[in-house]
N, C-alpha and C. Protein backbone atom coordinates (compact mmCIF):
# COMPACT_ATOMS: atom_id res chain seq x y z
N UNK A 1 14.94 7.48 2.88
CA UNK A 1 13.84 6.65 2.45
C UNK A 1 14.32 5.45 1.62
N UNK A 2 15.54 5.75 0.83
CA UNK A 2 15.67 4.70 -0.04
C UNK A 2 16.53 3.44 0.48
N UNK A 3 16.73 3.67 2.20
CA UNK A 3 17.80 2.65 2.81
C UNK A 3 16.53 1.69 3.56
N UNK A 4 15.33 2.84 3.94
CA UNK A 4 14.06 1.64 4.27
C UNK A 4 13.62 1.06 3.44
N UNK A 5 13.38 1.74 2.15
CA UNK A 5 12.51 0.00 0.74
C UNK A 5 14.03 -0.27 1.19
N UNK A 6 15.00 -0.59 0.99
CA UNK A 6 16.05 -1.21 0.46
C UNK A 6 15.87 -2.67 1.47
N UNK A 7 15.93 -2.27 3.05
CA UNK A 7 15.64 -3.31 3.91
C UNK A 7 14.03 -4.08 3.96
N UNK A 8 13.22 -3.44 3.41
CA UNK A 8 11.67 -3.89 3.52
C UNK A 8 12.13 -5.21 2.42
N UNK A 9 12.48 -4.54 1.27
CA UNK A 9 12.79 -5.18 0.14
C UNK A 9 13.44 -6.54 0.70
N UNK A 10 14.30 -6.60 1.16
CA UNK A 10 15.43 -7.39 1.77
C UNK A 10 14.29 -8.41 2.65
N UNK A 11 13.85 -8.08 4.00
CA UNK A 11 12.99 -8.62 4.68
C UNK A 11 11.86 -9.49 3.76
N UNK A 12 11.58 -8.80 2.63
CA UNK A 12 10.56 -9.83 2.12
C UNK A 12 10.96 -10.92 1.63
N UNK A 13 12.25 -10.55 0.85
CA UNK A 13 13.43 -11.61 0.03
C UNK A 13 13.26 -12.72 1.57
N UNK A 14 13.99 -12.23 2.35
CA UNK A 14 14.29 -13.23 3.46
C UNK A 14 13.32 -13.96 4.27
N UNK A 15 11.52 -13.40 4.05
CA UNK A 15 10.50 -13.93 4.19
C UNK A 15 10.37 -15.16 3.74
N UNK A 16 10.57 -14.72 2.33
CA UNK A 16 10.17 -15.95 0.93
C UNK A 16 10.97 -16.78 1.30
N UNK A 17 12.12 -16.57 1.76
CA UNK A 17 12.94 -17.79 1.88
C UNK A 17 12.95 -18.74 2.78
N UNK A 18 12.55 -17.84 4.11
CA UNK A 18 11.82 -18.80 5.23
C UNK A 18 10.45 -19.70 4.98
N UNK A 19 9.60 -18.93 4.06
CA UNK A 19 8.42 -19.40 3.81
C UNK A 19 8.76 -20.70 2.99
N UNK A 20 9.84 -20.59 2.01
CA UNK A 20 10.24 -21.57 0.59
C UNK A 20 10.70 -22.91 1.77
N UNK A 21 11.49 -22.50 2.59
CA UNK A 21 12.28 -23.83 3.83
C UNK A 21 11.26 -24.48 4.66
N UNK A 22 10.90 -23.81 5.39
CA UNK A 22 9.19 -24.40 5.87
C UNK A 22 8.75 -25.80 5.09
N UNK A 23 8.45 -24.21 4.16
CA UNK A 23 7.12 -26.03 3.08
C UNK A 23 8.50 -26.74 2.33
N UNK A 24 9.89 -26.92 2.39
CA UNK A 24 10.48 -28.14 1.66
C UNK A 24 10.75 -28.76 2.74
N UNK A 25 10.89 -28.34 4.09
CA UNK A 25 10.92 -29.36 5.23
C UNK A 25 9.16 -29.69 5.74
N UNK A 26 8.40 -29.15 5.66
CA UNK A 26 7.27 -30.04 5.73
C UNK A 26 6.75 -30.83 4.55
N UNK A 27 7.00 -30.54 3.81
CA UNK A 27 7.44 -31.41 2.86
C UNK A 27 8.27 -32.66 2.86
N UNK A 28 8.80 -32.72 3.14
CA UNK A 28 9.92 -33.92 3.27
C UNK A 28 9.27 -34.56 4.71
N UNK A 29 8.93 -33.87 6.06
CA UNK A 29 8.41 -34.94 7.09
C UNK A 29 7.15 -35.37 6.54
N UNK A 30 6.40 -34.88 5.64
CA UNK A 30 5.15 -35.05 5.10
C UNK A 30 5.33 -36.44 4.42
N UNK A 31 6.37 -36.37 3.23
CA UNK A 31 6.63 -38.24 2.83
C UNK A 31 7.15 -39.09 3.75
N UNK A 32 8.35 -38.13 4.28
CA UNK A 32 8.76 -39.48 5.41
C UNK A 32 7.96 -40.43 6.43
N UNK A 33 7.05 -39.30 6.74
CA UNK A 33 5.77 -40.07 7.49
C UNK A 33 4.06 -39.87 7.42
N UNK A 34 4.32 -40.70 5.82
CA UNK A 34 3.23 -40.54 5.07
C UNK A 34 1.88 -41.32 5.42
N UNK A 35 2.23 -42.40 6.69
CA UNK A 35 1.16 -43.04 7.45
C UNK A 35 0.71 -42.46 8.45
N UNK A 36 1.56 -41.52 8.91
CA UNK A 36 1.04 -40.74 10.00
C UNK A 36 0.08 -39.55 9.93
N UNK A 37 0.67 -38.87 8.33
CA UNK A 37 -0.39 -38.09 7.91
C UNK A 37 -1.61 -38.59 7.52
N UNK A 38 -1.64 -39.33 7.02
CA UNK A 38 -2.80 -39.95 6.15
C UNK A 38 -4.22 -40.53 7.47
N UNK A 39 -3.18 -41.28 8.31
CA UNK A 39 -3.70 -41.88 9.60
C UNK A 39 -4.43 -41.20 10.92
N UNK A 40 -3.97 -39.25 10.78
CA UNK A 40 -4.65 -38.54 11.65
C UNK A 40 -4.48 -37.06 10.85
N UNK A 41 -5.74 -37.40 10.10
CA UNK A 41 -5.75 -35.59 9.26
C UNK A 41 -6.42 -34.92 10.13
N UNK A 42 -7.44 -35.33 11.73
CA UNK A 42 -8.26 -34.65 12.27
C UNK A 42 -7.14 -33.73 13.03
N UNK A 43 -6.07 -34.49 13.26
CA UNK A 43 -5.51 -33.66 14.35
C UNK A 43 -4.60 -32.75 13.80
N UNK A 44 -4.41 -32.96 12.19
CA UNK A 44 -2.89 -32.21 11.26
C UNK A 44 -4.11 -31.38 11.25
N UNK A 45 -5.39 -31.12 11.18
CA UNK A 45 -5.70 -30.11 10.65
C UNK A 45 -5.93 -29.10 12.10
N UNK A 46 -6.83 -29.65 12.93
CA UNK A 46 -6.07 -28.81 14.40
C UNK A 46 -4.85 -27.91 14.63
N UNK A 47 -4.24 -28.48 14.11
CA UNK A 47 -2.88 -28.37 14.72
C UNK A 47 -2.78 -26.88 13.61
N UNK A 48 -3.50 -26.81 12.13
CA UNK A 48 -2.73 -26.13 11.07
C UNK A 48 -3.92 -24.79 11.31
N UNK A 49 -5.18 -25.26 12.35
CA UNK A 49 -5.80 -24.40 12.67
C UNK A 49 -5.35 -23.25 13.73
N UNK A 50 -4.75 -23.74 14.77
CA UNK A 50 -4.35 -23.29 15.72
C UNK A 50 -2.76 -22.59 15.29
N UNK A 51 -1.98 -23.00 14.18
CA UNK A 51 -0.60 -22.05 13.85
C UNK A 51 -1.20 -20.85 13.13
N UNK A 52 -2.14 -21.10 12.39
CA UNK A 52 -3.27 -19.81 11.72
C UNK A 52 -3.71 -18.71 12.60
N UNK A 53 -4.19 -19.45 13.84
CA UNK A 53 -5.11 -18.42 14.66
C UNK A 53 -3.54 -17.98 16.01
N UNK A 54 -2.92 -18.58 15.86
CA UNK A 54 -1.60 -17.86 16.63
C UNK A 54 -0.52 -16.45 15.47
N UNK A 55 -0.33 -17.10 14.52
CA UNK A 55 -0.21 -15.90 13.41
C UNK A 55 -1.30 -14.55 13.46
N UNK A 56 -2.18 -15.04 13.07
CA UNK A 56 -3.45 -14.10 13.50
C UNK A 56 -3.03 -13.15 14.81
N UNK A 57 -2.98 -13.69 16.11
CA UNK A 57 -2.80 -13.48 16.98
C UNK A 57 -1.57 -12.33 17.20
N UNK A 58 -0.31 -13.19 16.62
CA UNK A 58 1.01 -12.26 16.70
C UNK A 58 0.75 -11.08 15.85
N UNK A 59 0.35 -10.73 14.47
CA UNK A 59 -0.31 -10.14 14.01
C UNK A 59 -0.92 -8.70 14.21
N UNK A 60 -1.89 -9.26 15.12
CA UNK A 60 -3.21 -8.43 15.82
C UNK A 60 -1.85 -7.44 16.96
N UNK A 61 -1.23 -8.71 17.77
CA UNK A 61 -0.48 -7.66 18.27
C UNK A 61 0.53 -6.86 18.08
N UNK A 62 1.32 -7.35 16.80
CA UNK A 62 2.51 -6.66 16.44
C UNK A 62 1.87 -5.11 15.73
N UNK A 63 0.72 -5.13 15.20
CA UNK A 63 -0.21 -3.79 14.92
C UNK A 63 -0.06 -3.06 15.88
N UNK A 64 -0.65 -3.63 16.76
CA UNK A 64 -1.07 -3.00 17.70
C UNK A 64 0.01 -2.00 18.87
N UNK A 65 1.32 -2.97 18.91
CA UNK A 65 2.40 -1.98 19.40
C UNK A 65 2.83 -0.86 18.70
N UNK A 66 3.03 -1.39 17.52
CA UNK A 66 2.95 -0.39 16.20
C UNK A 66 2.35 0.96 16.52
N UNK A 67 1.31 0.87 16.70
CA UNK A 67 -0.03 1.77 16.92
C UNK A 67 0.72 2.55 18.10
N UNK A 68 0.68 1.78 19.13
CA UNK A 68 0.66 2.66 20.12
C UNK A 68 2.47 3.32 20.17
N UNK A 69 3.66 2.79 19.28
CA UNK A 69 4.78 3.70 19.68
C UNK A 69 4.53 5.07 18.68
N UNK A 70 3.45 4.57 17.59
CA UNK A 70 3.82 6.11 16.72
C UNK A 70 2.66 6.85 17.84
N UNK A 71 1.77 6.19 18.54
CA UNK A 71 1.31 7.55 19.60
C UNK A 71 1.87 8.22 20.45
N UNK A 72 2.98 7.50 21.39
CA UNK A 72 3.58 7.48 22.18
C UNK A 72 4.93 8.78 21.56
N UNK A 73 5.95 8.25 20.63
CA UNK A 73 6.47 9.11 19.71
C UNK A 73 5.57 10.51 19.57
N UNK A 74 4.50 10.46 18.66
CA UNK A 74 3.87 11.90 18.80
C UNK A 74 3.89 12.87 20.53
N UNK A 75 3.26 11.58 21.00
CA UNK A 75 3.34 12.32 22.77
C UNK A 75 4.98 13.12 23.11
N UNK A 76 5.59 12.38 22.93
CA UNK A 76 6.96 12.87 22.77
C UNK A 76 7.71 14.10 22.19
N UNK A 77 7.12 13.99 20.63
CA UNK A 77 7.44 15.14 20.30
C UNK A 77 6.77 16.54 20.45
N UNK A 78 5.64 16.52 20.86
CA UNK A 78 5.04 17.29 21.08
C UNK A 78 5.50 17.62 22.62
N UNK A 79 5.70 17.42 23.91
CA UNK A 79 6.17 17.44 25.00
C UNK A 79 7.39 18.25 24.51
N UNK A 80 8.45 17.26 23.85
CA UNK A 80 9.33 18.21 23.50
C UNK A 80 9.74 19.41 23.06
N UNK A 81 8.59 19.72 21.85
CA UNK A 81 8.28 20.98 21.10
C UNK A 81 8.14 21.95 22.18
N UNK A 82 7.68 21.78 23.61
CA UNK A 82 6.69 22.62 24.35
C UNK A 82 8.36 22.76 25.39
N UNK A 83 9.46 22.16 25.29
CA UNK A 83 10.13 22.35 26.40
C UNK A 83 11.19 23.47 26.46
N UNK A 84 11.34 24.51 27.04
CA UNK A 84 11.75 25.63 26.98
C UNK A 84 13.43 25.54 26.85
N UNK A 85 13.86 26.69 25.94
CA UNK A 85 15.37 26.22 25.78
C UNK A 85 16.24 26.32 26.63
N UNK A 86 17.41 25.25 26.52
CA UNK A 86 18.13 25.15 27.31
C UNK A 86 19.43 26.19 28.17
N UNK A 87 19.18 27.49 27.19
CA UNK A 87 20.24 28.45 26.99
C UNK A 87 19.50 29.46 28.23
N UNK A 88 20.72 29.77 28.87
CA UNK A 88 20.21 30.66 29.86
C UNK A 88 20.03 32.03 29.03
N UNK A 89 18.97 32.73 29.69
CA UNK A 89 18.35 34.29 29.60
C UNK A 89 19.24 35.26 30.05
């Protein structure tokens, strides 16, 4: 148990850090092309709608496989539990 927090732990560290690079590089195209933002917020916001509802999306499904291998796993072990031993009689 303590080698999974150890990597969860890790993964979040390495989250933050992706998350921290992101916003200092949108950040930085954000001044560099500060007429372009300013000049079409209808479509920056589109655009920040649709990375939302695709997150959402990956999300919904990364649950969802989730879901179905710990069913799948149970199916498994239980099949297994039921399979007669291998040692001859």
């Amino acid at each position: 148990m303590a080698i999974a927090t150890s990597s969860r732990s890790r993964a979040i560290r390495l989250a933050w850090l992706d998350a921290f690079t992101a916003g200092a590089g949108l950040g930085y195209l954000a001044h560099a092309y500060r007429e372009v933002v300013v000049a079409n917020p209808a479509v920056i916001g589109l655009v920040l709608l649709l990375v939302f509802a695709v997150a959402y999306l990956v999300r919904t499904v990364v649950r969802a496989l989730r879901r179905a291998n710990s069913r799948v796993d149970t199916i498994f072990a239980e099949e297994l539990g039921k399979k007669p031993s291998p040692r001859p009689r």
